[in-house]
C-alpha atoms as a PDB file:
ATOM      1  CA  UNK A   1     -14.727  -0.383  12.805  1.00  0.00           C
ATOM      2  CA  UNK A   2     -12.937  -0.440   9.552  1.00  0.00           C
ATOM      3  CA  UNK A   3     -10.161  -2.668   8.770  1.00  0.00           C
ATOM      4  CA  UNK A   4      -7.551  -2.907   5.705  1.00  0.00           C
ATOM      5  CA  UNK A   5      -6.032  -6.102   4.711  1.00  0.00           C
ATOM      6  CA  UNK A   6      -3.394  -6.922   2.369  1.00  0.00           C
ATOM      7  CA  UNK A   7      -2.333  -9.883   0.339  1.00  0.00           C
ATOM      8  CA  UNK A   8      -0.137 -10.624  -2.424  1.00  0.00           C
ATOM      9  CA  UNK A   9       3.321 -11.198  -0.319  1.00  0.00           C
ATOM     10  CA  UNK A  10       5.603 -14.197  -0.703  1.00  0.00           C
ATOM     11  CA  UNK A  11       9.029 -14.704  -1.800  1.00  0.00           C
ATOM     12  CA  UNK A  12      10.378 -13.533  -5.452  1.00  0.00           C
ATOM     13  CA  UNK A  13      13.547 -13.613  -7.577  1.00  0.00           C
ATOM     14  CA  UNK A  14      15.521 -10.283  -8.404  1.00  0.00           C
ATOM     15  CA  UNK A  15      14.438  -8.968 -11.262  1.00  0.00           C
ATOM     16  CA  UNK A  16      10.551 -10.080 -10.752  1.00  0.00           C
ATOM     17  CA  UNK A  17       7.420  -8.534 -10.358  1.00  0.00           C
ATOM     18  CA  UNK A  18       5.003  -8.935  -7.887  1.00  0.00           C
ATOM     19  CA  UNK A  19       1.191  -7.454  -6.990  1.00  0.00           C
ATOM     20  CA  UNK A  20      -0.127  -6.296  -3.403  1.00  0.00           C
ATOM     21  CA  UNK A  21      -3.967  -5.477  -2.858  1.00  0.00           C
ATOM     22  CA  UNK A  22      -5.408  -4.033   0.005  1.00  0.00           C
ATOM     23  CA  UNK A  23      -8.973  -3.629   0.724  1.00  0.00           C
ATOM     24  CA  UNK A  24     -10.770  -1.805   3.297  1.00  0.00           C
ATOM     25  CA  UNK A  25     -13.998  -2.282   5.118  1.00  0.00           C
ATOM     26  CA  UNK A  26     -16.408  -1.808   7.617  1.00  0.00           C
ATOM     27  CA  UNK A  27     -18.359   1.408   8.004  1.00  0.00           C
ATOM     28  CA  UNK A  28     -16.830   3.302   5.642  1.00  0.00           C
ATOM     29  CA  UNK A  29     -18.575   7.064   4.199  1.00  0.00           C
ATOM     30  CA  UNK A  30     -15.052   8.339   2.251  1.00  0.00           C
ATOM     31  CA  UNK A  31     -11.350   7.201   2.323  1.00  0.00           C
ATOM     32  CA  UNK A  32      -9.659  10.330   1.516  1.00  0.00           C
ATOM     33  CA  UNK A  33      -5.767   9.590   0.753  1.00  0.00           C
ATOM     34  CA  UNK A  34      -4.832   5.364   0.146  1.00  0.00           C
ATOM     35  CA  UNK A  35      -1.080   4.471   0.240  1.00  0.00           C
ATOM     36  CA  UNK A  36       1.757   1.860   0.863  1.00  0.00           C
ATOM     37  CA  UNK A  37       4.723   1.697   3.008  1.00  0.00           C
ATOM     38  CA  UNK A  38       7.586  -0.579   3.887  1.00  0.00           C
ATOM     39  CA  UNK A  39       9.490  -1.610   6.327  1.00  0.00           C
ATOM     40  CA  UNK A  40      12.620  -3.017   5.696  1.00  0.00           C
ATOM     41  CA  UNK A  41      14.384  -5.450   8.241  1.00  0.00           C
ATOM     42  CA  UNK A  42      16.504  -2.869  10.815  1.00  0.00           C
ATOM     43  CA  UNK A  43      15.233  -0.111   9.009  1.00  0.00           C
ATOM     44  CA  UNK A  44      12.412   2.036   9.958  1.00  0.00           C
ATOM     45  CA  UNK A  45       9.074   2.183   8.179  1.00  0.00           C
ATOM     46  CA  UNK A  46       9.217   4.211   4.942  1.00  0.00           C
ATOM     47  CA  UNK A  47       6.883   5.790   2.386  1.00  0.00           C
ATOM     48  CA  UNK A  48       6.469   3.912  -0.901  1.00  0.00           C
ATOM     49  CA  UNK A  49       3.348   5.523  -2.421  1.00  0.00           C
ATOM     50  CA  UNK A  50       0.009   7.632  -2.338  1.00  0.00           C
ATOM     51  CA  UNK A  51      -2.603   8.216  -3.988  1.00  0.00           C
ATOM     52  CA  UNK A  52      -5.298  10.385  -4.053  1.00  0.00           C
ATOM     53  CA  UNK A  53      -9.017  10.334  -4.373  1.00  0.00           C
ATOM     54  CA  UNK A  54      -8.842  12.167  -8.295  1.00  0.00           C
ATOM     55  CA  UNK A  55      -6.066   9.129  -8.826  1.00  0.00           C
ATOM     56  CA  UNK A  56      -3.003  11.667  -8.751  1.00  0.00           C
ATOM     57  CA  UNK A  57       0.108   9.874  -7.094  1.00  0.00           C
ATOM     58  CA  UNK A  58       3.360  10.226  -5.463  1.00  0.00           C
ATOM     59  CA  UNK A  59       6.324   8.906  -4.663  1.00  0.00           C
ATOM     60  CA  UNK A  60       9.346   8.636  -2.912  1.00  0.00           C
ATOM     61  CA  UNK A  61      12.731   8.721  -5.225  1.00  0.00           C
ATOM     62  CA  UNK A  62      13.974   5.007  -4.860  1.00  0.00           C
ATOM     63  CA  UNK A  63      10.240   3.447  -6.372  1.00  0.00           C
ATOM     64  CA  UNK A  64       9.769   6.009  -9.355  1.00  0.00           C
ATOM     65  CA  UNK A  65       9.760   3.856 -12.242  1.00  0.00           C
ATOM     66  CA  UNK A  66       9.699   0.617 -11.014  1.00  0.00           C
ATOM     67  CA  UNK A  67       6.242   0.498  -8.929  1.00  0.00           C
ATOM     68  CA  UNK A  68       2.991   1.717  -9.530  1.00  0.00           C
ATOM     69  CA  UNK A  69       0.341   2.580  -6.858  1.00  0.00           C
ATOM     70  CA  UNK A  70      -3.542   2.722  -8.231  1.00  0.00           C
ATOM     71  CA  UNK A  71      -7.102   2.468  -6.980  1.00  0.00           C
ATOM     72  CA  UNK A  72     -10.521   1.254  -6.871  1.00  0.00           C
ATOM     73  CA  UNK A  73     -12.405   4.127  -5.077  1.00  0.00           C
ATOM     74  CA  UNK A  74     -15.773   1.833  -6.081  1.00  0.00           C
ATOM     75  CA  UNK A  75     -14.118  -1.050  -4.335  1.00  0.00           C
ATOM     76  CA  UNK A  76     -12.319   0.458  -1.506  1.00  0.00           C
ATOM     77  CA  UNK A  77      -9.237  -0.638  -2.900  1.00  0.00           C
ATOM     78  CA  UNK A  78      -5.529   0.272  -3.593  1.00  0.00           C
ATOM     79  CA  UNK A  79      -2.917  -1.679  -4.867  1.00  0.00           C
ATOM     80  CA  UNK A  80       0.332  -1.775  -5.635  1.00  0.00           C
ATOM     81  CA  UNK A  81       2.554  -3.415  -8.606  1.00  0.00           C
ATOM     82  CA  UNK A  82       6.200  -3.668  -8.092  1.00  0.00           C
ATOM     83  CA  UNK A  83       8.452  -4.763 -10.968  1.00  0.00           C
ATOM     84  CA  UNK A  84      11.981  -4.864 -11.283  1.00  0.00           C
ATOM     85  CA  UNK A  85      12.161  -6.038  -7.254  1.00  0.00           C
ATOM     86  CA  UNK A  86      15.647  -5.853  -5.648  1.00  0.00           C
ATOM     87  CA  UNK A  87      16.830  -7.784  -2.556  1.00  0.00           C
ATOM     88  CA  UNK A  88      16.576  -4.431  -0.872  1.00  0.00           C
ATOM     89  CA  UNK A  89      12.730  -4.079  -1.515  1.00  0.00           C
ATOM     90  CA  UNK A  90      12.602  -6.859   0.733  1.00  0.00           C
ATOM     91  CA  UNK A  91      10.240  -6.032   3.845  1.00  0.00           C
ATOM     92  CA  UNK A  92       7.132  -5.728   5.163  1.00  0.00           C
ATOM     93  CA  UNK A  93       4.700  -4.045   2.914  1.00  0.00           C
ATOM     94  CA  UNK A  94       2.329  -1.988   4.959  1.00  0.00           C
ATOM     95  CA  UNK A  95      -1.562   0.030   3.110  1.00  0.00           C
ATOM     96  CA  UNK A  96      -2.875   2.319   4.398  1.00  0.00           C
ATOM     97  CA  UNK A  97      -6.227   4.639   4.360  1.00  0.00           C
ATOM     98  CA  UNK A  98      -7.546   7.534   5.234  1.00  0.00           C
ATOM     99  CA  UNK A  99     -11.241   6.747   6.098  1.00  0.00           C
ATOM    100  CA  UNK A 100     -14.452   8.988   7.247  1.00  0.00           C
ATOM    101  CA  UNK A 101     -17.066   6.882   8.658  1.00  0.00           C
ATOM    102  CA  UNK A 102     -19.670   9.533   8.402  1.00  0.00           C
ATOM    103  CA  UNK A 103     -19.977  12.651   6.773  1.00  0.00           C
ATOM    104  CA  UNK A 104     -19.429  14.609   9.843  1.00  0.00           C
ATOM    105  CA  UNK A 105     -17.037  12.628  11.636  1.00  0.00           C
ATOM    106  CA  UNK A 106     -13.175  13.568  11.346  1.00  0.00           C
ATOM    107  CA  UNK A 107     -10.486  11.447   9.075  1.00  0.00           C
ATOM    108  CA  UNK A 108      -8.376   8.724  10.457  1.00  0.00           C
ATOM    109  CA  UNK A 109      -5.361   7.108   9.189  1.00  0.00           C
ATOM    110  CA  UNK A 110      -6.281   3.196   9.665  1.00  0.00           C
ATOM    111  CA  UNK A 111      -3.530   0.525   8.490  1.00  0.00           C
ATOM    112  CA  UNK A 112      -3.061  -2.765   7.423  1.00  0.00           C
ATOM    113  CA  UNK A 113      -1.468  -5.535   9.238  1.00  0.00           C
ATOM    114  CA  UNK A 114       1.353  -5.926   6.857  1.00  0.00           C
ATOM    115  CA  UNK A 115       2.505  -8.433   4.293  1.00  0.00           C
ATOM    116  CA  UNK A 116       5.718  -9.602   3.289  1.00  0.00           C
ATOM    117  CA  UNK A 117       7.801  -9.696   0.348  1.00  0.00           C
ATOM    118  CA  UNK A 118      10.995 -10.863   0.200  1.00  0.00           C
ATOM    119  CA  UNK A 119      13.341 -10.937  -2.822  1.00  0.00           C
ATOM    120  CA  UNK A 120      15.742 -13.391  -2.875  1.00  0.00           C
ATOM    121  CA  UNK A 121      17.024 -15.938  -5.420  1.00  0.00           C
END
């Protein structure tokens, strides 16, 4: 069973910065892709981030520039620093990994609980 838990949520002014880590465990052989997404109250979830196993990233158009997704492939960890936080970032911040338990079994997206941040003076 492998499991991915996030912290680093809580309540920030506009303007600030805040931290999320997320780090998997259990049997774990190779997480292939690592990411973030949000969900935003009334909104459906949405991609933030990835990143991939060489450290090569993406992201989607309203985080470039203010957050930065990297990774502990030693660790089995990604994180995620977000700077220059809006009221609109405000949601539920979920990780997420791609994990192979063995070297012959397939990949499977496994995902975080959640954790919120919410931005608000």
């Amino acid at each position: 069973q492998v499991q991915l838990v996030e912290s680093g949520g809580g309540l920030v002014q506009p303007g600030g910065s805040l931290r999320l880590s997320c780090a998997a465990s259990g049997i774990i052989f190779n997480i292939n892709n690592m990411g973030w997404s949000r969900q935003a109250p009334g909104k459906e979830r949405e991609l933030v981030a990835i990143i991939s196993t060489d450290g090569s990233t993406n992201y989607a158009d309203s985080f470039k520039g203010r957050f930065a997704i990297s990774r502990d492939n030693a660790k089995n960890t990604v994180s995620l620093q977000m700077n220059s936080l809006k009221p609109e970032d405000t949601g539920v911040y979920y990780c997420y990994g791609t994990v192979q338990t063995t070297d012959t079994a397939a990949y499977v997206q496994v995902w975080g609980q959640g954790t919120l941040v919410t931005v608000s003076s």
